[in-house]
N, C-alpha and C. Protein backbone atom coordinates (compact mmCIF):
# COMPACT_ATOMS: atom_id res chain seq x y z
N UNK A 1 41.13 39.59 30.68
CA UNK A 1 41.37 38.24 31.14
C UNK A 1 40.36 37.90 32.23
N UNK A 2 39.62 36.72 32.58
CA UNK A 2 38.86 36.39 33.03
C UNK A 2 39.68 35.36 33.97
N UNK A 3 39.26 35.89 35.55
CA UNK A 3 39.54 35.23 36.64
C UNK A 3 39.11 33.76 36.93
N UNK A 4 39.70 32.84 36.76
CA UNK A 4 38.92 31.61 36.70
C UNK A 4 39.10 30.80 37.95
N UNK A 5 39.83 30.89 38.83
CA UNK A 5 39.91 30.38 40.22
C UNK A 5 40.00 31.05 41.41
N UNK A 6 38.87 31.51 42.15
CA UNK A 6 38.92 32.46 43.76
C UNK A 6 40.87 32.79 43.76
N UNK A 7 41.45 31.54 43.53
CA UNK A 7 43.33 32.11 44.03
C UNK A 7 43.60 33.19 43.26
N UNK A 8 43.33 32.90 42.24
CA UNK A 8 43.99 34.02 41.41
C UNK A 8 43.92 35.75 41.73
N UNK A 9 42.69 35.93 42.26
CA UNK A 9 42.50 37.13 42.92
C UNK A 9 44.25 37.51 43.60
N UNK A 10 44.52 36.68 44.47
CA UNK A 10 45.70 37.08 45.71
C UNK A 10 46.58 37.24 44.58
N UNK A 11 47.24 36.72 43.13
CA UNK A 11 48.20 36.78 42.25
C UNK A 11 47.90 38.27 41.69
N UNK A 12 46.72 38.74 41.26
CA UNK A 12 46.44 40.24 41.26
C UNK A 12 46.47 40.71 41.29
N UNK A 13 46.94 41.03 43.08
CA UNK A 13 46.39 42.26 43.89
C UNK A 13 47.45 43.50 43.35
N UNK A 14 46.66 44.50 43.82
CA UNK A 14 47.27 45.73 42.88
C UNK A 14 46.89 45.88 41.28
N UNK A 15 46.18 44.60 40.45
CA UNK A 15 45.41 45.16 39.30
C UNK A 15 44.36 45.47 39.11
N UNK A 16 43.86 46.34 37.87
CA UNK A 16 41.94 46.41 37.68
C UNK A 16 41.26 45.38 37.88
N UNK A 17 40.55 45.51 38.12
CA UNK A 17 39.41 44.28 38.11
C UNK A 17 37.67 44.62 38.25
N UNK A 18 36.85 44.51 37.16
CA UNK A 18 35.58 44.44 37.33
C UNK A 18 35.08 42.82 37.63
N UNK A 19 34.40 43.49 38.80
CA UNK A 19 33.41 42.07 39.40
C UNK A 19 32.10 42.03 38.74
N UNK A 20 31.58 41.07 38.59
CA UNK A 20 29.85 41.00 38.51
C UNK A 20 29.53 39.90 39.35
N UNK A 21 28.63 40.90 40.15
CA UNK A 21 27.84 40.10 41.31
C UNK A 21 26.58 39.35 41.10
N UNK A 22 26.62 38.32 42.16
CA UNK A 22 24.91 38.06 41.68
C UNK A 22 23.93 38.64 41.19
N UNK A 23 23.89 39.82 41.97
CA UNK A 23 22.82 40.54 42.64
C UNK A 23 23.12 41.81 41.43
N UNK A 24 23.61 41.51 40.28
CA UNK A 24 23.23 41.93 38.92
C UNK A 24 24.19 43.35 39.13
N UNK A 25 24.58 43.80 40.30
CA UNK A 25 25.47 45.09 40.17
C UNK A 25 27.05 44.53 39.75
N UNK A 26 27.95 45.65 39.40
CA UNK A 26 29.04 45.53 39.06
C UNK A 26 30.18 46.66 39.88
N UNK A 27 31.28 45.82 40.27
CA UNK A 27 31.93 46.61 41.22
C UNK A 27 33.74 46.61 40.45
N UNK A 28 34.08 47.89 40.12
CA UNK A 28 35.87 48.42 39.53
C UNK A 28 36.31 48.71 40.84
N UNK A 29 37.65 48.48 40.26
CA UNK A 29 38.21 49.07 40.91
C UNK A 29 39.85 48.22 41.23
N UNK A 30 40.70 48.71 41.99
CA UNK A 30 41.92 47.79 42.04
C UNK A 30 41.57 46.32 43.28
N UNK A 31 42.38 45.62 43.27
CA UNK A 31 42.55 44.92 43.92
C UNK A 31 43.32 44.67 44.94
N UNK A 32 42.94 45.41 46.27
CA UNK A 32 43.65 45.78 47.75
C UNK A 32 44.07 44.34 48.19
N UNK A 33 43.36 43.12 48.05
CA UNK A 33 43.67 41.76 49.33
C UNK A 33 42.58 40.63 48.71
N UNK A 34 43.35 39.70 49.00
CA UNK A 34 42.25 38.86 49.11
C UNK A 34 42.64 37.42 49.43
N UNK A 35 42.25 36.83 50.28
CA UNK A 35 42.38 35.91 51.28
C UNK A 35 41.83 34.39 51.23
N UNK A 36 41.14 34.52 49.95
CA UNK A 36 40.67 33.45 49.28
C UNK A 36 38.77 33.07 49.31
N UNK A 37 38.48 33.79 50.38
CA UNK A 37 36.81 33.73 50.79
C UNK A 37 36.92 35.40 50.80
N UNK A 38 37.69 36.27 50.91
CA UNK A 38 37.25 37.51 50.70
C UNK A 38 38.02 38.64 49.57
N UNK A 39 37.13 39.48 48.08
CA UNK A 39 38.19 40.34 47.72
C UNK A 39 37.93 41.72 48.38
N UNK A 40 39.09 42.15 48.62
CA UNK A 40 38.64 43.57 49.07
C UNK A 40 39.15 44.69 47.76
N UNK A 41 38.19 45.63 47.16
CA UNK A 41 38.04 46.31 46.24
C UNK A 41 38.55 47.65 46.75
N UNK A 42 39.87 48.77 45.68
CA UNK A 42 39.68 49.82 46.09
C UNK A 42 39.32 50.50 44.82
N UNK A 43 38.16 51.81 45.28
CA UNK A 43 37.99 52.72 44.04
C UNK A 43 37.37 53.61 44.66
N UNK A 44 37.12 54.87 44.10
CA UNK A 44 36.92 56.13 44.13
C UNK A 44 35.74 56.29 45.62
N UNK A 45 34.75 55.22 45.51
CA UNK A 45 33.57 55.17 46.79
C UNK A 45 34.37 54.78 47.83
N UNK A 46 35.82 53.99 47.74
CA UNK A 46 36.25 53.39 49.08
C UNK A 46 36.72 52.18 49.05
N UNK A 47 36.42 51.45 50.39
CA UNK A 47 36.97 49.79 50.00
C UNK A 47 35.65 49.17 50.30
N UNK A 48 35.85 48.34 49.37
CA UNK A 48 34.51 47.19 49.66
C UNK A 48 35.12 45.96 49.47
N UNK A 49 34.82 44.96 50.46
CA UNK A 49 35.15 43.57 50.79
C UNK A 49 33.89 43.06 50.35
N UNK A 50 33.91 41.94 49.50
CA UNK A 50 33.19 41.12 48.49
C UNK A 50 33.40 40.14 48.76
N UNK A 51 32.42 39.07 49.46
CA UNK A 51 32.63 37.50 49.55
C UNK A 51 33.03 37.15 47.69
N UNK A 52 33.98 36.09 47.79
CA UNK A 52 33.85 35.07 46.75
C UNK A 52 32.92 34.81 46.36
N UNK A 53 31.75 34.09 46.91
CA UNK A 53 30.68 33.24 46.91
C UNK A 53 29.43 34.05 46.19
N UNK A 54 29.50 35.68 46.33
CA UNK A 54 29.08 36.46 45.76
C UNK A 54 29.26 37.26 44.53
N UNK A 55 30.45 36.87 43.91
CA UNK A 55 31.24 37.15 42.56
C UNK A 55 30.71 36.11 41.63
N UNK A 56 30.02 36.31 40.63
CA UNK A 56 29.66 35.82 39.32
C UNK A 56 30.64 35.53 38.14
N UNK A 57 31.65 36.61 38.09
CA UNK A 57 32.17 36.82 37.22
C UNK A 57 33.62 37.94 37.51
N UNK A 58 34.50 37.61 37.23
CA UNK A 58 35.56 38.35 37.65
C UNK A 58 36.46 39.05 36.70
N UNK A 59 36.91 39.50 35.87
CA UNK A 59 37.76 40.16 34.92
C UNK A 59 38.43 41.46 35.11
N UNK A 60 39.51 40.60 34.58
CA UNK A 60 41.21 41.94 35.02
C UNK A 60 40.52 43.05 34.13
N UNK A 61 41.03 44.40 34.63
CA UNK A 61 40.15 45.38 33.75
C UNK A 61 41.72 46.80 33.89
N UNK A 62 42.24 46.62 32.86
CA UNK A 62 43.51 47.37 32.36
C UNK A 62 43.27 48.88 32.92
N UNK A 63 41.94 49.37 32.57
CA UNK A 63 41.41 50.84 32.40
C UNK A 63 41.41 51.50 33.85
N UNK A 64 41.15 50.50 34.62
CA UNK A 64 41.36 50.92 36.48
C UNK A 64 42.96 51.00 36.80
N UNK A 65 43.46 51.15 36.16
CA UNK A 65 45.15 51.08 36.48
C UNK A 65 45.64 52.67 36.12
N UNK A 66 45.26 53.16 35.66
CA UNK A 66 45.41 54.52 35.33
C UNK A 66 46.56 54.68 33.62
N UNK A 67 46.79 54.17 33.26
CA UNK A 67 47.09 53.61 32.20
C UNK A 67 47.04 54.38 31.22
């Protein structure tokens, strides 16, 4: 499923989610928070906080859930 409004992130939190960033990298992982200008990502490297404004592309991703 494809994230189609920054809110939806906060309805989320606690599911998979692959990001694609501008900047052509791609970031898994669950979904710790997000506040509407910021998601914060957890996975195996740690947490990473991701502006909105920097997300290309957002999709729920089942496989990060342990499932």
């Amino acid at each position: 499923r494809t994230i189609r409004h920054p809110r939806e992130y906060a309805v989320f939190i606690g599911r998979g989610i692959r990001l694609f960033l501008d900047d052509e990298s791609v970031v898994e992982g669950l979904i710790a928070s997000s506040d509407g200008k910021v998601v914060r990502v957890m996975n195996a490297d740690g947490d990473h906080a991701i502006s909105i404004e920097q997300i290309r592309k957002g999709k729920l991703d089942y496989s990060q859930e342990g499932r």
